[in-house]
C-alpha atoms as a PDB file:
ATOM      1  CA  UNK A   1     -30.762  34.632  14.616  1.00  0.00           C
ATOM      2  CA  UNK A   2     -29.851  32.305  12.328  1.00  0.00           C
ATOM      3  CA  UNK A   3     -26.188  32.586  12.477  1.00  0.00           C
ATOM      4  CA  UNK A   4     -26.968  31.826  16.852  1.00  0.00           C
ATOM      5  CA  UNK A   5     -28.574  28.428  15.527  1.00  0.00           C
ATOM      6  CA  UNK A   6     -25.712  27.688  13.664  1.00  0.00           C
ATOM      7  CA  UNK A   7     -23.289  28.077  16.195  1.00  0.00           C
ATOM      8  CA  UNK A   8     -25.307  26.418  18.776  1.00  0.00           C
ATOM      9  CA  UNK A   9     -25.523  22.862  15.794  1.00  0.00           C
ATOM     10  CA  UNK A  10     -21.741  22.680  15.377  1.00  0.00           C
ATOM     11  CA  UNK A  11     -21.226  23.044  19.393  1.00  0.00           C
ATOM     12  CA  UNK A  12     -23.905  20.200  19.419  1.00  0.00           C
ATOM     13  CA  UNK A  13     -21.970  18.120  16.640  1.00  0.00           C
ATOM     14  CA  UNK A  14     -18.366  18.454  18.403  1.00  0.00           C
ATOM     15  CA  UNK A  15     -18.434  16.232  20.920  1.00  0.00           C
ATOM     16  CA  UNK A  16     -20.193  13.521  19.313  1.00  0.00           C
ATOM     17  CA  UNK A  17     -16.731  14.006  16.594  1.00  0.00           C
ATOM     18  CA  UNK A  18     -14.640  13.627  18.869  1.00  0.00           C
ATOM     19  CA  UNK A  19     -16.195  10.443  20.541  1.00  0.00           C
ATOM     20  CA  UNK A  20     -16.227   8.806  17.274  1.00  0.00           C
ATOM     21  CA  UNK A  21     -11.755   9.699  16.734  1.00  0.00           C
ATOM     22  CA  UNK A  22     -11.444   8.614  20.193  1.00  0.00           C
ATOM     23  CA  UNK A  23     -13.215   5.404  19.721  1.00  0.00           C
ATOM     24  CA  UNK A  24     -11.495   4.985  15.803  1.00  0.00           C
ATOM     25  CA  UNK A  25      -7.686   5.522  17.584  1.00  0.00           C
ATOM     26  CA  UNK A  26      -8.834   3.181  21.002  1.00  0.00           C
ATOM     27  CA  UNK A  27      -9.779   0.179  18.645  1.00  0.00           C
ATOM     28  CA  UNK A  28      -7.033   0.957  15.936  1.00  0.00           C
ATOM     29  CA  UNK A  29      -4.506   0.410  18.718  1.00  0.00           C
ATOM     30  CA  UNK A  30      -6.454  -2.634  19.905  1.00  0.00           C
ATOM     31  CA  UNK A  31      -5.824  -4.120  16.854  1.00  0.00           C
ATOM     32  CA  UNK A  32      -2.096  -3.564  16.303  1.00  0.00           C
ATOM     33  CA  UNK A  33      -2.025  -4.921  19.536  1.00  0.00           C
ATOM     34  CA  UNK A  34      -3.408  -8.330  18.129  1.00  0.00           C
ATOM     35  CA  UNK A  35      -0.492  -8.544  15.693  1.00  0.00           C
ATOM     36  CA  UNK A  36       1.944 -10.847  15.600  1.00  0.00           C
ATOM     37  CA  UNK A  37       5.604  -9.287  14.053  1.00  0.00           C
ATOM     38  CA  UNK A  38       7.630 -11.582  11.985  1.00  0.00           C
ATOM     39  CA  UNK A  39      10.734 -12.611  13.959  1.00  0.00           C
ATOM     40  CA  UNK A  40      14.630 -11.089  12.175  1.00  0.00           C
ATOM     41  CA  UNK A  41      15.010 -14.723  10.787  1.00  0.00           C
ATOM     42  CA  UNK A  42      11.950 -15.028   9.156  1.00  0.00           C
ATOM     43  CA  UNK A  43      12.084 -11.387   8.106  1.00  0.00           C
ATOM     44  CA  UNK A  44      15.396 -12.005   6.571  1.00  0.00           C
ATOM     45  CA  UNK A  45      14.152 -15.181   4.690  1.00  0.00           C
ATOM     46  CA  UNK A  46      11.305 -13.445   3.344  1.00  0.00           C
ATOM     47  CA  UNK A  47      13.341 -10.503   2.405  1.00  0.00           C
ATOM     48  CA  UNK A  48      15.129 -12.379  -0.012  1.00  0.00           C
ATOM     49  CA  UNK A  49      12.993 -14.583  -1.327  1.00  0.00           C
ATOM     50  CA  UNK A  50      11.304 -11.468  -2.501  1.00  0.00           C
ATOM     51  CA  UNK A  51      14.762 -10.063  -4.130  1.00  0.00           C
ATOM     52  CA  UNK A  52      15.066 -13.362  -5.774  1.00  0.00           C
ATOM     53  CA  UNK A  53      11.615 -13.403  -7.405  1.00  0.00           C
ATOM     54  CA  UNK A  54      12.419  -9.733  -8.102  1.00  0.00           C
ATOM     55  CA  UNK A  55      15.628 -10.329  -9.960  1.00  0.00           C
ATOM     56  CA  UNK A  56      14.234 -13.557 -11.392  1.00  0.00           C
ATOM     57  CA  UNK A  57      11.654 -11.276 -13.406  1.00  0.00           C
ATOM     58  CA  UNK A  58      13.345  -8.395 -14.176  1.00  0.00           C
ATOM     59  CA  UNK A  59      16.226 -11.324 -16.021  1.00  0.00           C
ATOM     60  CA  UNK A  60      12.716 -13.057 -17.777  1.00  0.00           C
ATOM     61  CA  UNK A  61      11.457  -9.751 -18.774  1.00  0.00           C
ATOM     62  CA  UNK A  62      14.899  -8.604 -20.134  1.00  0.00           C
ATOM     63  CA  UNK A  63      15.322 -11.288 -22.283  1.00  0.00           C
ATOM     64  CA  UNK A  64      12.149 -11.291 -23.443  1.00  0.00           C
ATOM     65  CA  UNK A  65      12.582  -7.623 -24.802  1.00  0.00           C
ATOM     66  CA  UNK A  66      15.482  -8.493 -26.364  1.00  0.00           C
ATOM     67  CA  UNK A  67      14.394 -10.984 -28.087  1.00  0.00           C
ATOM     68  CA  UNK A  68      11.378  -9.433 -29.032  1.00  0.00           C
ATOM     69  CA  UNK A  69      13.295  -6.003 -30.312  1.00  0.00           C
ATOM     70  CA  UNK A  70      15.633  -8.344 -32.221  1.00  0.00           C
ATOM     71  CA  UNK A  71      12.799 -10.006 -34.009  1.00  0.00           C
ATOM     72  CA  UNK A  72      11.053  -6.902 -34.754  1.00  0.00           C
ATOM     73  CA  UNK A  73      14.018  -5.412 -36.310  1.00  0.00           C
ATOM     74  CA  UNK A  74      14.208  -8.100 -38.468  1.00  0.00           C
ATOM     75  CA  UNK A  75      10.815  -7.819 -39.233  1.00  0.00           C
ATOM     76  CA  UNK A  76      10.741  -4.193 -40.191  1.00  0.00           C
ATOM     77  CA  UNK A  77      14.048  -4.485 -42.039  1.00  0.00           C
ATOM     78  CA  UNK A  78      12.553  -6.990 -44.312  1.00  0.00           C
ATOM     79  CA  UNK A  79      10.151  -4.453 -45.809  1.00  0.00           C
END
């Protein structure tokens, strides 16, 4: 009897599922709709102002290690 009950809950609960993805996927494409894409230009330009920053740090972070490895050789050698 129990088992019956059960059944009859998660028949009960399906639709209401399935209401709530069909609602999530109708406003997540309402959404993307509201986008606005960048345009090739602007995608290019921001492209590489992001490589530049990219290559700017890794050069600032380079130096700084070997700087810092060189100093702390000659720390440890002193010893």
């Amino acid at each position: 009897m129990a088992g019956k009950e059960m059944e009859i809950q998660k028949k009960a609960k399906t639709p209401k599922k399935e209401k709530k993805k069909s609602r999530f996927f109708k406003e997540f494409w309402g959404e993307v709709k509201k986008l606005t894409w960048s345009t090739p230009k602007e995608l290019v330009v921001n492209t590489l102002t992001v490589i530049a920053f990219v290559a700017l740090f890794a050069i600032i972070i380079g130096v700084l290690d070997a700087v810092l490895g060189v100093g702390l050789k000659a720390i440890l050698n002193l010893g």
